[in-house]
C-alpha atoms as a PDB file:
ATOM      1  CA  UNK A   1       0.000   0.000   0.000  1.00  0.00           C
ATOM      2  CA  UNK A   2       1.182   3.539  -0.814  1.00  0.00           C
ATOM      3  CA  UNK A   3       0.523   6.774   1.229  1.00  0.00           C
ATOM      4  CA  UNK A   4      -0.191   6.689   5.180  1.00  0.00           C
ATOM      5  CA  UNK A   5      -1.311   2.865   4.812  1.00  0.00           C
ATOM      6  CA  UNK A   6       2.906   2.542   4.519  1.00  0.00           C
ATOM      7  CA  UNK A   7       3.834   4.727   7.429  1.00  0.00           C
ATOM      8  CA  UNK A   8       4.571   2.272  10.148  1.00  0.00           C
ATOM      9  CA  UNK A   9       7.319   0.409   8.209  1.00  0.00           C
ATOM     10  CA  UNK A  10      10.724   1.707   6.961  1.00  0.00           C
ATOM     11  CA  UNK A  11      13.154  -1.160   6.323  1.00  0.00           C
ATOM     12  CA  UNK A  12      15.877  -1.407   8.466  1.00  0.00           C
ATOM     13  CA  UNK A  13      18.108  -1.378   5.797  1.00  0.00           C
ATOM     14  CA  UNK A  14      16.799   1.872   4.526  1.00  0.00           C
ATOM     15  CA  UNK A  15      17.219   3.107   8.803  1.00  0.00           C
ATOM     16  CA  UNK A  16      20.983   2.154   8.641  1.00  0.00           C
ATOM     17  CA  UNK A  17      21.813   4.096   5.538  1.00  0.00           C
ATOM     18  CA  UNK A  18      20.028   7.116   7.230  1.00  0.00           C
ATOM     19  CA  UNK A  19      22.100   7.069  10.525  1.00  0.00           C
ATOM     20  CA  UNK A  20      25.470   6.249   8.718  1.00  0.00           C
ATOM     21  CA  UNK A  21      25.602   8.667   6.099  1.00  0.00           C
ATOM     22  CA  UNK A  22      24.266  11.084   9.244  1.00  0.00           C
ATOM     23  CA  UNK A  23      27.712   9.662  10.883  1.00  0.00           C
ATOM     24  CA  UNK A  24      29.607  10.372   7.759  1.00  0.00           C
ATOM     25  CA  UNK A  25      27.941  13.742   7.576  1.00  0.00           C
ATOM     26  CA  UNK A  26      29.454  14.732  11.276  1.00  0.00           C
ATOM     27  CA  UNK A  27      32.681  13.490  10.843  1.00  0.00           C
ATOM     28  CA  UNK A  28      33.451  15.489   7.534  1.00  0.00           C
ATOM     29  CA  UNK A  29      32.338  17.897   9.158  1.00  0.00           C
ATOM     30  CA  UNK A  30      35.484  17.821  11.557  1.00  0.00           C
ATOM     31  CA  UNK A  31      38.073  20.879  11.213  1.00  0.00           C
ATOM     32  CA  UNK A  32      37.510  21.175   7.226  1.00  0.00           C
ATOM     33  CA  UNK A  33      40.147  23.410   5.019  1.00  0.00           C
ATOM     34  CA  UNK A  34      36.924  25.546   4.199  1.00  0.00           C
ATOM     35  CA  UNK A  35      34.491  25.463   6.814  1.00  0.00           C
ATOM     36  CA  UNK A  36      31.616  28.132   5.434  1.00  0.00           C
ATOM     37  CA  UNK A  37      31.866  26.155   1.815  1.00  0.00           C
ATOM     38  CA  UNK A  38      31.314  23.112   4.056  1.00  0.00           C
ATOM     39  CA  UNK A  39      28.690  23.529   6.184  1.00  0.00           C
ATOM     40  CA  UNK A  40      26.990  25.342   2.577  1.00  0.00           C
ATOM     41  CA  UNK A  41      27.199  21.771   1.123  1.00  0.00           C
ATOM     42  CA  UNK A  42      26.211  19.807   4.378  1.00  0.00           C
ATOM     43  CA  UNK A  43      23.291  21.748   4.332  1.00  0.00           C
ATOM     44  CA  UNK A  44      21.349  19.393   1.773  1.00  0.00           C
ATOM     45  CA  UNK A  45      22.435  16.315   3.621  1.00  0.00           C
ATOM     46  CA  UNK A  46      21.143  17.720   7.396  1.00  0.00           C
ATOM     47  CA  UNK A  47      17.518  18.048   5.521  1.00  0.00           C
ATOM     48  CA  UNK A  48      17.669  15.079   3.663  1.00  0.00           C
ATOM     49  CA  UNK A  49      18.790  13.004   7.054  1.00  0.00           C
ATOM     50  CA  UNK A  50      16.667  14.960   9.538  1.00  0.00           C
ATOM     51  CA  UNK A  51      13.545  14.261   6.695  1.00  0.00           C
ATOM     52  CA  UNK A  52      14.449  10.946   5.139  1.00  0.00           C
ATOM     53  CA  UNK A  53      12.615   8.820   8.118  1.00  0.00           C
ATOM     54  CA  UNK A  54       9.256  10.882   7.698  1.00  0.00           C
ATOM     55  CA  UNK A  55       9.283  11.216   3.859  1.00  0.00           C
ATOM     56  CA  UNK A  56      10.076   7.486   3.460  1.00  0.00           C
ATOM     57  CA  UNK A  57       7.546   6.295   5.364  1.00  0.00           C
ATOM     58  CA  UNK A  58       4.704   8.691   3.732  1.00  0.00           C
ATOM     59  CA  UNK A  59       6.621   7.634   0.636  1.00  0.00           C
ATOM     60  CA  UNK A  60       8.530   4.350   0.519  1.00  0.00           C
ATOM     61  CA  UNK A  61      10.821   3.543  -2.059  1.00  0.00           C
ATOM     62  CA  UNK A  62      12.893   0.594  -2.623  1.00  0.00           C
ATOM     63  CA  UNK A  63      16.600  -0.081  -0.976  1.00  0.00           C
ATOM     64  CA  UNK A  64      17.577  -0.041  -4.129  1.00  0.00           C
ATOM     65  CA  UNK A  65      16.385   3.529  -4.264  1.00  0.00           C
ATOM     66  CA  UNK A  66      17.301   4.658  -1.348  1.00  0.00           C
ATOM     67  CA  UNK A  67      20.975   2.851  -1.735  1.00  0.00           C
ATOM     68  CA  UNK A  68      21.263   5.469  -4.693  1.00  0.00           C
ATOM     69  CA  UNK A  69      20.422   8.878  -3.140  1.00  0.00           C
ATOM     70  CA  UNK A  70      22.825   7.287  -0.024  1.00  0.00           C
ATOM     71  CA  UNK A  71      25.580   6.603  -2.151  1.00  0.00           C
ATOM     72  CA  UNK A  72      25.486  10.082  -3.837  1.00  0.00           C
ATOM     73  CA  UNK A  73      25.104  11.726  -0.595  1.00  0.00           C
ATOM     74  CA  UNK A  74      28.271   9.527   0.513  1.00  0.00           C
ATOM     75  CA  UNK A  75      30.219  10.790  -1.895  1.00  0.00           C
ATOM     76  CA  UNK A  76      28.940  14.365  -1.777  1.00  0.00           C
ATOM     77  CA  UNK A  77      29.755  14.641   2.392  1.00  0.00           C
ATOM     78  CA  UNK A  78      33.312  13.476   1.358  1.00  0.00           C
ATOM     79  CA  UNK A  79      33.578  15.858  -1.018  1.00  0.00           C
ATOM     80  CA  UNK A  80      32.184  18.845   0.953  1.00  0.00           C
ATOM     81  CA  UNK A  81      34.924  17.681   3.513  1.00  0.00           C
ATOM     82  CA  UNK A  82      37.547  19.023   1.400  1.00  0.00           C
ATOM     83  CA  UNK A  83      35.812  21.574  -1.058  1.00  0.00           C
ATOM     84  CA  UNK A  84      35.936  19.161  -3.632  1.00  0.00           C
ATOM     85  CA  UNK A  85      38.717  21.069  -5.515  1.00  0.00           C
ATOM     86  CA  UNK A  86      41.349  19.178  -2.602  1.00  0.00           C
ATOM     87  CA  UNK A  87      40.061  16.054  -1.890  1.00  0.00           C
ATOM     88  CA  UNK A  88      43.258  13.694  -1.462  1.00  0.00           C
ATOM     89  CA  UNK A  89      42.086  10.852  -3.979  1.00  0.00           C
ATOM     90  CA  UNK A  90      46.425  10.192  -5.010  1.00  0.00           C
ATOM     91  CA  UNK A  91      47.093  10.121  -1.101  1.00  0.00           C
ATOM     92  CA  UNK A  92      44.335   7.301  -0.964  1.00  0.00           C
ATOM     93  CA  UNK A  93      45.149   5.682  -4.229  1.00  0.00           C
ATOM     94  CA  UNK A  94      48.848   5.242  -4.054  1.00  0.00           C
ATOM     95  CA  UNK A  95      48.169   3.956  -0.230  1.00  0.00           C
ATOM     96  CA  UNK A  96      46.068   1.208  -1.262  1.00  0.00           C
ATOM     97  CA  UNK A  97      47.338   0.285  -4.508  1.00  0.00           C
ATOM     98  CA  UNK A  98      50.549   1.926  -5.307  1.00  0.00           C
ATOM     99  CA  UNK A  99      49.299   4.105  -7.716  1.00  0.00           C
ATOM    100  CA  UNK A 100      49.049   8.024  -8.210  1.00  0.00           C
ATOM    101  CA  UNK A 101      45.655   8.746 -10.609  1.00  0.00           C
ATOM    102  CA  UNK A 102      46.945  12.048 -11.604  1.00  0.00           C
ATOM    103  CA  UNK A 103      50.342  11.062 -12.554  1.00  0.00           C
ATOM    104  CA  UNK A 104      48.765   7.509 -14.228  1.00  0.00           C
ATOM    105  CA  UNK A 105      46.405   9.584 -16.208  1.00  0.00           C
ATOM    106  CA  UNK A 106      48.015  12.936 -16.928  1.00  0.00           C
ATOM    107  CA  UNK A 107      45.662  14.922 -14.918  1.00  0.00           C
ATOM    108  CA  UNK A 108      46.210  18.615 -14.709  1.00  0.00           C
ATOM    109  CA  UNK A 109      43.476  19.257 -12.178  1.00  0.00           C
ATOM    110  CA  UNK A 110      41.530  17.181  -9.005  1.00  0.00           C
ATOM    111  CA  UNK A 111      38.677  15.484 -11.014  1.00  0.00           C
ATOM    112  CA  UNK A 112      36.436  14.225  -7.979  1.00  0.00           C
ATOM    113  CA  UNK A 113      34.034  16.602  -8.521  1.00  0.00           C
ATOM    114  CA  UNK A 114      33.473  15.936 -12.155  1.00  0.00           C
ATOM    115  CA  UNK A 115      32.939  12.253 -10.527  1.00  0.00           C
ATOM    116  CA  UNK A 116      30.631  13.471  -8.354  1.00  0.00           C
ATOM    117  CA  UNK A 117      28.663  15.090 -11.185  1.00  0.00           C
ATOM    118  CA  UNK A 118      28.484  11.679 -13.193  1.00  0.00           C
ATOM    119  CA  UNK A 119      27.533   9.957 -10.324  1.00  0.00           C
ATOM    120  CA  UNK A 120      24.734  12.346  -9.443  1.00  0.00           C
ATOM    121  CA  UNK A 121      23.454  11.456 -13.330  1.00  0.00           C
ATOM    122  CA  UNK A 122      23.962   7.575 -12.746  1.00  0.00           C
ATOM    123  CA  UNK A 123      21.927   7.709  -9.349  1.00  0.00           C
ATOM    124  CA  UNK A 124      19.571  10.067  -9.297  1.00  0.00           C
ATOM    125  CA  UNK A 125      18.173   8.142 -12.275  1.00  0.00           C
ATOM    126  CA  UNK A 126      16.292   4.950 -10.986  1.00  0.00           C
ATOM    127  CA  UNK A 127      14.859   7.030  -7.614  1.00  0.00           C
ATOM    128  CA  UNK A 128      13.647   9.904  -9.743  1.00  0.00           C
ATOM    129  CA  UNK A 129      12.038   6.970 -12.043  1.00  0.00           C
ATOM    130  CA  UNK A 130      10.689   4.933  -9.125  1.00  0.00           C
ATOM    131  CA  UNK A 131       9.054   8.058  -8.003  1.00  0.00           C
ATOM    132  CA  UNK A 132       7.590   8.805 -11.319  1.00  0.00           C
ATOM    133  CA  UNK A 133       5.865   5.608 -11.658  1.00  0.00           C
ATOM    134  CA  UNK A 134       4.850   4.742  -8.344  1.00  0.00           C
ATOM    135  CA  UNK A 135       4.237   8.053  -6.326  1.00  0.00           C
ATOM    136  CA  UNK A 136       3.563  10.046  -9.300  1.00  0.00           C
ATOM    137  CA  UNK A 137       1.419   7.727 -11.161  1.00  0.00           C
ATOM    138  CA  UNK A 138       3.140   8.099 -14.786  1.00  0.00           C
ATOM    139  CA  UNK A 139       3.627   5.404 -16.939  1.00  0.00           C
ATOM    140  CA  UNK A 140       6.862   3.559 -17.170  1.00  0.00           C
ATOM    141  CA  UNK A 141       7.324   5.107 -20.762  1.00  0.00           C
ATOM    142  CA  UNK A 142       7.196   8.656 -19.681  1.00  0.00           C
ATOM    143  CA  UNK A 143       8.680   7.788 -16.351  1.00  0.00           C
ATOM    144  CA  UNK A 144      11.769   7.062 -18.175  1.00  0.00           C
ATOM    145  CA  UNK A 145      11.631   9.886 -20.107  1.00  0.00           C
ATOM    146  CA  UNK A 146      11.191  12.196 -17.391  1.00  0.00           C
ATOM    147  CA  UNK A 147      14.182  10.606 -15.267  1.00  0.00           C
ATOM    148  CA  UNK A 148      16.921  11.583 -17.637  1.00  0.00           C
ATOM    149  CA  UNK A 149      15.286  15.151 -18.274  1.00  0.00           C
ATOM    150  CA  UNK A 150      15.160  15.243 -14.623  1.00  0.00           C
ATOM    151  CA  UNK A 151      19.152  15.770 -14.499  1.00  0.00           C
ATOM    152  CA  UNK A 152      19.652  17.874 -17.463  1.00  0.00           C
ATOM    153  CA  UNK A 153      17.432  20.183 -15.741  1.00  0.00           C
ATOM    154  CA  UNK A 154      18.534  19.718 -12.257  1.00  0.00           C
ATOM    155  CA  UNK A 155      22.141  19.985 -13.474  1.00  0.00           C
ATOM    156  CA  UNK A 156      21.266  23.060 -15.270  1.00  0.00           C
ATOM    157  CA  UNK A 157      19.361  25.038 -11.854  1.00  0.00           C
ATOM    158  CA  UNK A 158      22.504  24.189  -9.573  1.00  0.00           C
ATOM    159  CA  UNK A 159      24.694  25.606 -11.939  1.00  0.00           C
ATOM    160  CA  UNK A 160      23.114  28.718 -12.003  1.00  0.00           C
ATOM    161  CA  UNK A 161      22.828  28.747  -8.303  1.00  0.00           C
ATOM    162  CA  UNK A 162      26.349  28.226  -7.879  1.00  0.00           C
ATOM    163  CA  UNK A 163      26.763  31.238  -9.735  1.00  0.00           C
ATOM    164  CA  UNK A 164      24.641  33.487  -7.869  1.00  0.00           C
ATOM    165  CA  UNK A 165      25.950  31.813  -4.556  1.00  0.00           C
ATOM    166  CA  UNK A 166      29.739  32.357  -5.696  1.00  0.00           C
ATOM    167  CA  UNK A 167      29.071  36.249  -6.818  1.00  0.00           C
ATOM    168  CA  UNK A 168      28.462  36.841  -3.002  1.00  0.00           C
ATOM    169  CA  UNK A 169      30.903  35.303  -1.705  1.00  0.00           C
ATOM    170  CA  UNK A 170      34.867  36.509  -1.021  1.00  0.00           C
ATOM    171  CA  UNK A 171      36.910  35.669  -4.502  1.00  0.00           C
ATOM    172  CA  UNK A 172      38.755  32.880  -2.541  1.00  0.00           C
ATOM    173  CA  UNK A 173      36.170  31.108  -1.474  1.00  0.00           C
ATOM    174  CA  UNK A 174      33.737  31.406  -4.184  1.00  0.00           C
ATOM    175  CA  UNK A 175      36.807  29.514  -5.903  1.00  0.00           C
ATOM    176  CA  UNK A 176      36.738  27.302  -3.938  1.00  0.00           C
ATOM    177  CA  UNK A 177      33.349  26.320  -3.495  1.00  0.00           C
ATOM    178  CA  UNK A 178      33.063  25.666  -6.931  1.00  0.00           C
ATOM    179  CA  UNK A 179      35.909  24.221  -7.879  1.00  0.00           C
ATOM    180  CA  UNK A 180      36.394  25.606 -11.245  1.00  0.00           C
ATOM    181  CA  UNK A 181      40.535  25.110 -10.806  1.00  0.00           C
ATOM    182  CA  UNK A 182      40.562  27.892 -13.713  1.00  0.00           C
ATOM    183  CA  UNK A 183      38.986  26.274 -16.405  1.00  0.00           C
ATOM    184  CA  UNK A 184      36.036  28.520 -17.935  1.00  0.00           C
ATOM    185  CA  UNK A 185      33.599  25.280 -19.330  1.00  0.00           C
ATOM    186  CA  UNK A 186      33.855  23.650 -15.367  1.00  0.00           C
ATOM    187  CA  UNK A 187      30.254  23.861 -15.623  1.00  0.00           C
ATOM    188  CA  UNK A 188      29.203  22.923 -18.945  1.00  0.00           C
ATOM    189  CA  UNK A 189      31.664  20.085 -18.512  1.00  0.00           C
ATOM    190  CA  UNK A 190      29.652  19.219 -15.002  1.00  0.00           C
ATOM    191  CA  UNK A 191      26.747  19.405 -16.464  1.00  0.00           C
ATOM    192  CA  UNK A 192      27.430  16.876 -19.468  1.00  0.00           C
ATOM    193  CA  UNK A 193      28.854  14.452 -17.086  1.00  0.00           C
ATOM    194  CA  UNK A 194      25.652  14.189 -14.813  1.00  0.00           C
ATOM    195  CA  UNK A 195      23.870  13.993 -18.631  1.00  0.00           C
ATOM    196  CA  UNK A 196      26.056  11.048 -19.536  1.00  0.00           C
ATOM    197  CA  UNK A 197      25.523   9.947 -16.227  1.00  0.00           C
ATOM    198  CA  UNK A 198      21.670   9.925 -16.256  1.00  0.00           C
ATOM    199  CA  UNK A 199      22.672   7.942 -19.908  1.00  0.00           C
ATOM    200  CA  UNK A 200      24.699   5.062 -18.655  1.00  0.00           C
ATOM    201  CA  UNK A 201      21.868   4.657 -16.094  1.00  0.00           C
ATOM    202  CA  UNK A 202      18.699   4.520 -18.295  1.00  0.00           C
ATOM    203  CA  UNK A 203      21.021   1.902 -20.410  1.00  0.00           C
ATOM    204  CA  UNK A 204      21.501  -0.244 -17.102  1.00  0.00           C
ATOM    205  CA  UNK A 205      17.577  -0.291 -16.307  1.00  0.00           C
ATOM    206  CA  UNK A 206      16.442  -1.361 -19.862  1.00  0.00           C
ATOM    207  CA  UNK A 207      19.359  -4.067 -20.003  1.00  0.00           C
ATOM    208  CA  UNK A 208      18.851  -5.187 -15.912  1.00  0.00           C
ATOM    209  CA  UNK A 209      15.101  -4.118 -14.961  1.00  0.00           C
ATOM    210  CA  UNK A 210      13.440  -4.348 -17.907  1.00  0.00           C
ATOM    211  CA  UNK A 211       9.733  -3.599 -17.221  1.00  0.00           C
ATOM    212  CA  UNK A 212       6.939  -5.325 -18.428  1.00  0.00           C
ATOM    213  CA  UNK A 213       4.171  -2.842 -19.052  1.00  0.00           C
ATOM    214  CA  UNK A 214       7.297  -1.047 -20.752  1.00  0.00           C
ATOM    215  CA  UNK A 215       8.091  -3.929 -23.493  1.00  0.00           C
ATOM    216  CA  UNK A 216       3.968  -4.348 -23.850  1.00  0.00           C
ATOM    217  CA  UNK A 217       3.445  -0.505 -24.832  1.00  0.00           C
ATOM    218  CA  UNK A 218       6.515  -0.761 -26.998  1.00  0.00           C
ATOM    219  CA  UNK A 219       4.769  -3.957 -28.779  1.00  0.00           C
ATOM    220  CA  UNK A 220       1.323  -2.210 -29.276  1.00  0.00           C
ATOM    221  CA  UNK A 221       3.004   1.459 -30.923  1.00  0.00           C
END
């Protein structure tokens, strides 16, 4: 059942993912190199963790679902630890397996926000389409259409508020918080990541999930 019949129940699963990316959310938040650009970029997470047990249970969605939006949020909170633009991926890399990304791949610039972007693309995709289809009632056809529009617009509206947020902000932390690293398409180049992103994952669901009432309104146009 959808709606208040649901609201007793969220899975414990979907509980644990709540109170550790809540954990993850405090820790980053431990002495970072640029604490107002932090606690701007926590500030999505605190609603989303302080809401997520209220919405889910007017709302449920699948672990699946809610394994996406955690994961993205995961990888967001580490990246608002260190502004993005300086998050220590070579330290990591070349401590686990010997190996420096930048060096191995020619990198002039830190690129975990650009995987942050695709990422945000790849998993916002299946819960904006499980929404679509079962909270919003659309059909699985325009669900998936919507899904992938979904993040080109999305993509499009946080760009522009980064802008406006950056113009009143001090020049060094403006840079900082959005980790341009001087090139002037950072946010064209975002935004076509989270596109290609949105891509890979509509490819996944019609390969791995597909849907039935999908395949029979394909066989009737």
């Amino acid at each position: 059942m959808h709606g208040r019949g649901a609201e007793a129940s969220v899975p414990l699963a979907q509980r644990w993912m709540v109170a550790l990316l809540a954990a993850v959310m405090l820790a980053t938040s431990y002495e970072p190199l640029y604490p107002r650009n932090t606690f701007l970029q926590h500030a999505p997470t605190a609603i989303l963790v302080l809401a997520a047990i209220p919405a889910l249970k007017r709302w449920p969605l699948s672990n699946g679902a809610v394994g996406c939006i955690f994961l993205f949020f995961l990888l967001h909170s580490i990246g608002a630890r260190y502004s993005y633009s300086f998050v220590p991926y070579d330290e990591w890399t070349a401590t686990i397996v010997g190996m420096n990304i930048t060096e191995s791949f020619g990198f002039v610039r830190n690129h975990y926000d650009r995987l942050v972007h695709f990422c945000f693309g790849l998993l916002a995709f299946r819960p904006v389409l499980e929404i679509a289809m079962r909270h919003c009632g659309l059909s699985p056809r325009l669900a998936l259409y919507i899904a992938p529009e979904f993040v080109f617009a999305f993509s499009a509206f946080y760009e522009v508020f980064e802008w406006f947020l950056a113009i009143s902000m001090n020049p060094a932390d403006a840079d900082a918080y959005n980790g341009q690293q001087g090139d002037l398409f950072d946010g064209q180049k975002d935004m076509a990541l989270a596109a290609l992103g949105s891509i890979v994952g509509y490819a996944a669901y019609r390969v791995r999930e597909p849907d039935k009432s999908w395949q029979a309104a394909e066989s009737r146009s």
